[in-house]
Protein backbone atom coordinates (compact mmCIF):
# COMPACT_ATOMS: atom_id res chain seq x y z
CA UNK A 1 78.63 -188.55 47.70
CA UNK A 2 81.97 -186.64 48.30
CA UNK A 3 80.94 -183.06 47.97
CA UNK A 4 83.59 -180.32 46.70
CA UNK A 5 85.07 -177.89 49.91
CA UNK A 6 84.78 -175.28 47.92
CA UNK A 7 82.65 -174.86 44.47
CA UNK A 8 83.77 -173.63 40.70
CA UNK A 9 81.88 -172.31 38.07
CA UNK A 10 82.45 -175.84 36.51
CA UNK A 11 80.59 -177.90 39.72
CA UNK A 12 77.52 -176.56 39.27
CA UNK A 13 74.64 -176.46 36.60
CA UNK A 14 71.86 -173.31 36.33
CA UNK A 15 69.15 -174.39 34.52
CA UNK A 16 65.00 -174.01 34.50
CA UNK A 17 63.80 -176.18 37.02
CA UNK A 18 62.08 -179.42 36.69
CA UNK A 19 58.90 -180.36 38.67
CA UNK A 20 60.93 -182.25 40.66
CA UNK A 21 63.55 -180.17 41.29
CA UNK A 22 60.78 -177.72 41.94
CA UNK A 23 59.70 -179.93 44.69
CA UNK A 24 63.04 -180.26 46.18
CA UNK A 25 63.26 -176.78 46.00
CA UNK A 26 60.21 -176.16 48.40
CA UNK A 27 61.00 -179.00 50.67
CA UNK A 28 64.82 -177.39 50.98
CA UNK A 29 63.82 -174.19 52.27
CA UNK A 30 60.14 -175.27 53.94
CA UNK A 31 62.93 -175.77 56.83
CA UNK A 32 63.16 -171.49 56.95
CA UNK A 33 59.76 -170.46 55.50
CA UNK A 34 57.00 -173.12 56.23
CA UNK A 35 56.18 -172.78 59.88
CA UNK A 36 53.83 -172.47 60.95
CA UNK A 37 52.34 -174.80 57.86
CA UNK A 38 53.73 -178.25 57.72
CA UNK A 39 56.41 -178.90 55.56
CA UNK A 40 53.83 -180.85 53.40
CA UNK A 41 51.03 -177.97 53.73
CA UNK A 42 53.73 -175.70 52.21
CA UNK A 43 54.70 -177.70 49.29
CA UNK A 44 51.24 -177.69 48.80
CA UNK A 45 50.51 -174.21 48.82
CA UNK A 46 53.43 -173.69 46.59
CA UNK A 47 51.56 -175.90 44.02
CA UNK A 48 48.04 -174.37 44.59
CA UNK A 49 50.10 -171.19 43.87
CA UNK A 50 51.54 -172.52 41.09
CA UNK A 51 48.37 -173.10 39.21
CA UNK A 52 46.90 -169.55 39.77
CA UNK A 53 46.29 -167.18 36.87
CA UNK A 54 49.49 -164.99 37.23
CA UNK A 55 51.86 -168.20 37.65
CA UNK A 56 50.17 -170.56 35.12
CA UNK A 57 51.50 -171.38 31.30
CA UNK A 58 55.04 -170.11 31.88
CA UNK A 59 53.99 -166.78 33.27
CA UNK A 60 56.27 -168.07 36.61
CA UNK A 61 59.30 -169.72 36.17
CA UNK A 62 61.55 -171.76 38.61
CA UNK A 63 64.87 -171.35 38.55
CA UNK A 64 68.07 -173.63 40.51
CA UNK A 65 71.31 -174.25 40.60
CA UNK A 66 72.44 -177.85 41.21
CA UNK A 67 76.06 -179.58 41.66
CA UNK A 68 77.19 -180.68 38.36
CA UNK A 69 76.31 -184.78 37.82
CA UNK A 70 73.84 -184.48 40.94
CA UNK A 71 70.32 -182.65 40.01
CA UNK A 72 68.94 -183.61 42.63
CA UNK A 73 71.25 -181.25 44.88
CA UNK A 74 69.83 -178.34 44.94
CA UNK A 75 72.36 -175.43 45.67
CA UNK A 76 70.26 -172.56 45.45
CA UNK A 77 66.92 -171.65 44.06
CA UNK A 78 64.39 -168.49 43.70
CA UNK A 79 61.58 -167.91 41.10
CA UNK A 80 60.31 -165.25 38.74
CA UNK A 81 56.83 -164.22 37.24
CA UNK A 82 56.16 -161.87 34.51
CA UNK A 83 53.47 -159.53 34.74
CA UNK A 84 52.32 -156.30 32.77
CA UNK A 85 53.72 -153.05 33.90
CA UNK A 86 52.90 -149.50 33.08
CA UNK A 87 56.45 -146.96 31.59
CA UNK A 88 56.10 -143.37 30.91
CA UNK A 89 59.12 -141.92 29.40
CA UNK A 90 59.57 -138.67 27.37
CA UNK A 91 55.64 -138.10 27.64
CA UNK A 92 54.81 -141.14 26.02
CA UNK A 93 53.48 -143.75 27.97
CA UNK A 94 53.29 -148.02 27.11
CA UNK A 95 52.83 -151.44 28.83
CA UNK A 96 55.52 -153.33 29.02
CA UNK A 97 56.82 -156.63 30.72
CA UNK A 98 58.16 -156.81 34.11
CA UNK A 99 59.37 -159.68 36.36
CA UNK A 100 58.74 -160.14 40.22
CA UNK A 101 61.70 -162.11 42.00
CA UNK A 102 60.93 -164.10 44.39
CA UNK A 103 61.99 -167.21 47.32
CA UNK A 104 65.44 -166.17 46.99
CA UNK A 105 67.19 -169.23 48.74
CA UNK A 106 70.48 -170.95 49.58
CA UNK A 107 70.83 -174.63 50.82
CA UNK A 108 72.34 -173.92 54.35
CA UNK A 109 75.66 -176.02 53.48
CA UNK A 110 76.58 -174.09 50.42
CA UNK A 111 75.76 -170.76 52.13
CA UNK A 112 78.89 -167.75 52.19
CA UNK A 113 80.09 -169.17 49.12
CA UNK A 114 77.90 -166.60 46.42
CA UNK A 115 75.78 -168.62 45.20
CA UNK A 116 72.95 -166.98 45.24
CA UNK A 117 74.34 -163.68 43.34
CA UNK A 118 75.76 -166.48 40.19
CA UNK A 119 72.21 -167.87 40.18
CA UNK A 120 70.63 -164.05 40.30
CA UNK A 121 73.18 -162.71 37.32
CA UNK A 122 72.34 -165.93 35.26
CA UNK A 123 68.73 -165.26 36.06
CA UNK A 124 69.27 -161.40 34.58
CA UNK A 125 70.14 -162.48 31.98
CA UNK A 126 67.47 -164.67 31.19
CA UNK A 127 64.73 -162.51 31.70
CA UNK A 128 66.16 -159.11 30.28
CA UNK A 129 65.56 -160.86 27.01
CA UNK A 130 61.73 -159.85 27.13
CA UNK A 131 61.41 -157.72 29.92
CA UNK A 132 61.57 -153.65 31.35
CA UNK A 133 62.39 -153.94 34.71
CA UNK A 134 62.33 -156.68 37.36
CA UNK A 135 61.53 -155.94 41.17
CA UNK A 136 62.36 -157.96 44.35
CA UNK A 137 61.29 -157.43 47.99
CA UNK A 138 64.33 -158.04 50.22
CA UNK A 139 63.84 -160.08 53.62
CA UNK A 140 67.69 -159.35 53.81
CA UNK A 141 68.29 -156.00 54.36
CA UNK A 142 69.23 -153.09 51.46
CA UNK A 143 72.30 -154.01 50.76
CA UNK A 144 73.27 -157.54 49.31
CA UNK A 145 70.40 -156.80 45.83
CA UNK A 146 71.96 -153.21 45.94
CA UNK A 147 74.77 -154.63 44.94
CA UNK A 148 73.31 -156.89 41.93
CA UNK A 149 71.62 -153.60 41.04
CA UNK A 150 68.05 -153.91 42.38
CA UNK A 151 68.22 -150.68 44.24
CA UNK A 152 65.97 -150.07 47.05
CA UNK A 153 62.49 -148.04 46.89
CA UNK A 154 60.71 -146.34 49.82
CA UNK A 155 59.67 -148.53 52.36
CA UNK A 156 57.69 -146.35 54.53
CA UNK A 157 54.33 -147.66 55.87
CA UNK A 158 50.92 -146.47 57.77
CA UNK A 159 50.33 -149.47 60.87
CA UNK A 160 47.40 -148.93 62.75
CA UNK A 161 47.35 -151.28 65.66
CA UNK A 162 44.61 -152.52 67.86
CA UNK A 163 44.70 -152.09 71.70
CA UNK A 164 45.48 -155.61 73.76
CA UNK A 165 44.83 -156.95 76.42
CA UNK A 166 47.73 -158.93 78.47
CA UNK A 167 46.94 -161.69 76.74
CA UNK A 168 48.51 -160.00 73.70
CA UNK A 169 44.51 -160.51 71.41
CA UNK A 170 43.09 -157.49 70.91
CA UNK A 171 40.45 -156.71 73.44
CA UNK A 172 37.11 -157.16 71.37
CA UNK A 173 35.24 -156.72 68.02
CA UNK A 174 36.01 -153.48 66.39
CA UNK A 175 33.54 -151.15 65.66
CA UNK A 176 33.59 -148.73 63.01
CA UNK A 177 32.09 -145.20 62.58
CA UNK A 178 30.12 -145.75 59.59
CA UNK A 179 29.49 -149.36 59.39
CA UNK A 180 27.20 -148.44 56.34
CA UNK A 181 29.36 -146.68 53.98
CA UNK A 182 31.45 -150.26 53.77
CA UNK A 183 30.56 -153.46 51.77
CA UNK A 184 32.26 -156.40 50.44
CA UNK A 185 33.08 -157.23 47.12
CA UNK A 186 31.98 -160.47 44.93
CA UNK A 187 34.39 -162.06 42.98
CA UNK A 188 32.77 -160.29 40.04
CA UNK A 189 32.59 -157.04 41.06
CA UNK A 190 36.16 -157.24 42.32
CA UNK A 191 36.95 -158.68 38.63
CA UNK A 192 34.94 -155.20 36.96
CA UNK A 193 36.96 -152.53 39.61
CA UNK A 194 40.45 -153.99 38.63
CA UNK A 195 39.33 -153.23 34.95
CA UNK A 196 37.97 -150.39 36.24
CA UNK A 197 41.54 -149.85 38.16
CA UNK A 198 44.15 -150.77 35.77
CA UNK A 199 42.03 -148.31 32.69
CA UNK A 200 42.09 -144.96 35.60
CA UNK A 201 45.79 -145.96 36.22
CA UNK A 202 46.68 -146.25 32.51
CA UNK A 203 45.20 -142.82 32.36
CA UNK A 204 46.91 -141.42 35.14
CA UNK A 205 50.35 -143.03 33.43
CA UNK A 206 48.95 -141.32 29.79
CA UNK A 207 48.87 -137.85 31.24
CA UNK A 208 52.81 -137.33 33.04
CA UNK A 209 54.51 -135.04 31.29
CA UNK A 210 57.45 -135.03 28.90
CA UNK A 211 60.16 -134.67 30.93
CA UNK A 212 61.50 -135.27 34.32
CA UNK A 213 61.49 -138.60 35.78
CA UNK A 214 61.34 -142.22 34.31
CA UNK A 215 57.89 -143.77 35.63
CA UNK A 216 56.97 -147.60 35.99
CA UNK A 217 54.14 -149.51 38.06
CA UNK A 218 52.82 -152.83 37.75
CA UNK A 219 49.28 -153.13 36.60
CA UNK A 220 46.70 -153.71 39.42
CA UNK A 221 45.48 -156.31 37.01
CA UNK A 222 42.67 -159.64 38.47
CA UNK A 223 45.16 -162.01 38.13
CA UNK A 224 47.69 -159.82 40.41
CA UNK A 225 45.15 -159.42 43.09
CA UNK A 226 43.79 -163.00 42.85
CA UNK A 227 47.13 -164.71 43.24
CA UNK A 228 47.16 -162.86 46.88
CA UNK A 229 43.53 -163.93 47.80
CA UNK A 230 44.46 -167.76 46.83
CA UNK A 231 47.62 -167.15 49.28
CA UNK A 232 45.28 -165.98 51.97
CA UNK A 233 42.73 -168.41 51.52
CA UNK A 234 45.09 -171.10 51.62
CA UNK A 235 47.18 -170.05 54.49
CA UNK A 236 43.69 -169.27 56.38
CA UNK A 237 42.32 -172.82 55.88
CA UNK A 238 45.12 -174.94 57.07
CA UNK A 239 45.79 -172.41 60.13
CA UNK A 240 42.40 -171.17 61.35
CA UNK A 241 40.25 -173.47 59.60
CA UNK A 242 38.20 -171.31 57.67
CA UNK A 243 38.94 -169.42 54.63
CA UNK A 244 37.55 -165.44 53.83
CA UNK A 245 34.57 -165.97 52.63
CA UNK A 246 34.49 -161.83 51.67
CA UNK A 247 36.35 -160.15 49.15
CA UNK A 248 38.45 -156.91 49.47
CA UNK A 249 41.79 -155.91 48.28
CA UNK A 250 43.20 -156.82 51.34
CA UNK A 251 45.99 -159.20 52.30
CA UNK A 252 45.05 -161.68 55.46
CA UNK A 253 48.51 -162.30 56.61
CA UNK A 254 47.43 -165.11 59.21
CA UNK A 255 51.44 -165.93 60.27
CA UNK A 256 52.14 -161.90 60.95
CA UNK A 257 48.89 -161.79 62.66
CA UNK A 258 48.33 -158.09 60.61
CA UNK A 259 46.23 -157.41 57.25
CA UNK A 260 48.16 -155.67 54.80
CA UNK A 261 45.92 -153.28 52.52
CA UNK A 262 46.73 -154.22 48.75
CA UNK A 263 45.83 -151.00 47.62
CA UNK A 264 43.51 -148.37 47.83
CA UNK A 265 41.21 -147.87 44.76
CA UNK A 266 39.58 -143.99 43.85
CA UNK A 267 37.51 -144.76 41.23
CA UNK A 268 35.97 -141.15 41.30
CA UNK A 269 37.56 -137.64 42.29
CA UNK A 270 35.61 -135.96 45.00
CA UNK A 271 36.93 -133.13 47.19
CA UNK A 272 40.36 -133.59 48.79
CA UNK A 273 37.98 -133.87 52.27
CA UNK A 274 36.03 -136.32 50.59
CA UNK A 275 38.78 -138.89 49.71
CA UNK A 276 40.37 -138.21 52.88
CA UNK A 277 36.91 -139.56 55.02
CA UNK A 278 36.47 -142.19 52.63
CA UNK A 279 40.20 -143.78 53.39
CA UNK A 280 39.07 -143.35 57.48
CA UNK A 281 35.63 -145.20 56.48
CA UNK A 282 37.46 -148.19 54.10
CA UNK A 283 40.70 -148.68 56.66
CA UNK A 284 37.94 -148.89 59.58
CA UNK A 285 36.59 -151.51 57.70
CA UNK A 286 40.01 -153.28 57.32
CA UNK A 287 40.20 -152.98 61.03
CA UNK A 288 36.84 -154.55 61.95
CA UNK A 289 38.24 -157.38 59.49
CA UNK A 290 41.21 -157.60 61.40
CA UNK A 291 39.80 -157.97 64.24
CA UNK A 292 37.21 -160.55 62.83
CA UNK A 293 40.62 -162.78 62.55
CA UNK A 294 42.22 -162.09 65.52
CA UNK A 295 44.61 -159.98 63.76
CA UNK A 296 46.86 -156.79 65.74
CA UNK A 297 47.17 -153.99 62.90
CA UNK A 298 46.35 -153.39 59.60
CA UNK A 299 49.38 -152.03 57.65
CA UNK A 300 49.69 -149.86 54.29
CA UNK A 301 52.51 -149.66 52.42
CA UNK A 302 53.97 -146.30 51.33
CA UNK A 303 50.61 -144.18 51.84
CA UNK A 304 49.83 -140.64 50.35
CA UNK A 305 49.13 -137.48 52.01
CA UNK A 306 45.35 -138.13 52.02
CA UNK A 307 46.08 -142.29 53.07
CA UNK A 308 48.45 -140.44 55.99
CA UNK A 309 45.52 -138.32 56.83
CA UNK A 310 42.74 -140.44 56.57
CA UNK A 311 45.21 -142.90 58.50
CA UNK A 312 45.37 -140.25 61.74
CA UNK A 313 41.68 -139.36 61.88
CA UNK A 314 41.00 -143.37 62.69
CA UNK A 315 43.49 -142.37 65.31
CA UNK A 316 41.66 -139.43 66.51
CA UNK A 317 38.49 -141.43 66.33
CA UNK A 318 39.35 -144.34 68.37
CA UNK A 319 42.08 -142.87 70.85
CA UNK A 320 41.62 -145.55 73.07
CA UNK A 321 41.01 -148.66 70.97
CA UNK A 322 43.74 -147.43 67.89
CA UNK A 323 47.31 -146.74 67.83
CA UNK A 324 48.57 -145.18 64.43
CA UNK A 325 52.36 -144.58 63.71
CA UNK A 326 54.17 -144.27 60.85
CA UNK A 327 57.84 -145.85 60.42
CA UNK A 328 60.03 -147.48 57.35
CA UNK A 329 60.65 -151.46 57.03
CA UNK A 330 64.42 -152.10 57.29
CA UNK A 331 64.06 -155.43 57.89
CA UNK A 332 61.20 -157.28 55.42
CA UNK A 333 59.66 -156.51 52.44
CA UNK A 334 61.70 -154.38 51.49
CA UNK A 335 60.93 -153.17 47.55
CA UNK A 336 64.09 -153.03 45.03
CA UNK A 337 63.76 -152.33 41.46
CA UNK A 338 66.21 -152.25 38.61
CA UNK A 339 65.76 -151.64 34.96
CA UNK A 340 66.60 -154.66 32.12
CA UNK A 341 70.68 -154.64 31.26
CA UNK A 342 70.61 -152.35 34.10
CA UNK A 343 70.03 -148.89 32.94
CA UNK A 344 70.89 -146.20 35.27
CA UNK A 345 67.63 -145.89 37.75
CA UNK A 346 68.57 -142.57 39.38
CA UNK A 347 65.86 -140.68 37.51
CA UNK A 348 62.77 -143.44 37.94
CA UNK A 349 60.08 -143.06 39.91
CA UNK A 350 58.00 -146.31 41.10
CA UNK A 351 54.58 -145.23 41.17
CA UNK A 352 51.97 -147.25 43.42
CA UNK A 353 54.77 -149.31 45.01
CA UNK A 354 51.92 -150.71 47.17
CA UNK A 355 51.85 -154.48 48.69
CA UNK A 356 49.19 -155.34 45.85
CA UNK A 357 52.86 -155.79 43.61
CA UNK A 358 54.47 -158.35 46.51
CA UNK A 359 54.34 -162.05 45.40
């Protein structure tokens, strides 16, 4: 097939993606994103993730961009699911629809040639029809979704890291303070405290004032924090051979070697000193999990005052054993937001811009 040197709006075709193109999709850019799964262990996962609660019945769409008469050349490709998000505005507040953008990707040979930014401005305007606000997390730096108007949000993260040993492993099982205070979650009771979540942040969202800043956050619903856990167990199985067995709103990420905290839940509102111990007791429990899987650091995105405090008395407590430090991703995961028809976003605030939201 003679292949044009250069490409027109007229050579290619954007359109909704068939399950095969789907397919084609995963097994194009499996080549940059799959190891260390096999190429078929990541077209797997991709249709194991597929099927989950927050993809399922249309909720995530699939999106390419072909060469005109040839389908079956994919160009570029990238994905978008639609969850429930939380906008106060003028002291009123509402759920609304937002999207999640996602495996941005560009075959190699039609690379430098903007591709990508047609497919993301015909993929605007598709879901701007029935949405808010759409969000991305940039592997790419802050720039190049700048500049199709997802602006970039604070990236600033809590790591606490485990001590080594030359081997690079961290030296043994980690022991927290107050193993008591800690338990896991069944699949039920994790079900209950994300109703229990989403209703305290819905409140939260109810009572900001009238004026001042735009507000938006997606809603910490089941199926958002379920789609993660099917990730995790997936990824766990096919690279450890075992799969959590334990649930907690935390993210196993087995090809970082680090476990990212989804989000931090207050269900009640102690003293200020209260909430502060109880994030030391919960992220020593992440760390004793961590190093259950042979993980380095556990990792929360964008923390509070009391997170940032609770954060440095694990420090304190374990001088020897943890190393806490605070820095900014400029690199990965990097969260970018913009409003539907692109409505000025200098006045929004993204509240709870945690790593529960990444998918």
């Amino acid at each position: 097939m003679d292949e044009p040197t250069s490409l027109q709006a007229s050579d290619i075709v954007f359109v909704e993606a068939t399950p095969e193109q789907r397919r084609l999709s995963w097994a194009l850019n499996a080549e940059s994103w799959a190891p260390p799964l096999s190429t078929s262990d990541y077209i797997a996962r991709e249709e194991h993730l597929s099927l989950q609660g927050l993809s399922k019945d249309g909720r995530c769409r699939y999106w390419v961009v072909y060469l005109r008469g040839h389908p079956q050349k994919i160009i570029a490709s990238c994905e978008s699911t639609r969850q429930t998000v939380l906008i106060s505005e003028n002291g009123t507040s509402r759920e609304g629809y937002g999207y999640s953008i996602a495996s941005v990707y560009t075959n190699p040979a039609y690379r430098r040639r903007g591709m990508a930014a047609i497919m993301l401005q015909k993929v605007q305007e598709q879901i701007d029809r029935g949405s808010d606000c759409s969000v991305l997390y940039s592997d790419i730096g802050r720039s190049y979704y700048a500049n199709l108007s997802w602006l970039v949000f604070s990236s600033q993260q809590a790591v606490l890291g485990l001590a080594e040993q030359g081997n690079g492993t961290a030296d043994s099982a980690f022991a927290p303070s107050q193993p008591s205070r800690t338990r896991y979650l069944s699949l039920t009771q994790l079900f209950d405290l994300c109703e229990v979540d989403e209703l305290f942040l819905s409140t939260r969202f109810d009572g900001f004032p009238a004026y001042g800043k735009t507000r938006s956050a997606f809603l910490p619903s089941f199926a958002q924090i379920s789609w993660q856990l099917a990730r995790e167990d997936f990824m766990a199985e096919k690279l450890l051979g075992r799969s959590p067995q334990n649930k907690d709103i935390l993210g196993h990420d087995c090809r970082a070697k680090k476990l990212n905290v989804l989000r931090i839940v207050r269900v009640m509102d102690p003293t200020a000193e209260q909430r502060i111990d109880d994030v030391k007791v919960l992220l020593e429990a992440a760390l004793a999990e961590a190093s259950a899987w042979g993980m380095s650091e556990v990792v929360v995105w964008n923390p509070d005052e009391e997170t940032t405090m609770g954060s440095k008395a694990v420090g304190n407590t374990h001088l020897d054993v943890v190393k806490v430090f605070f820095n900014e991703r400029t690199e990965g995961s990097i969260p970018s937001f913009r409003w539907a028809g692109g409505k000025d976003i200098k006045n929004t605030l993204w509240e709870d811009n945690f790593s529960y939201g990444w998918c």
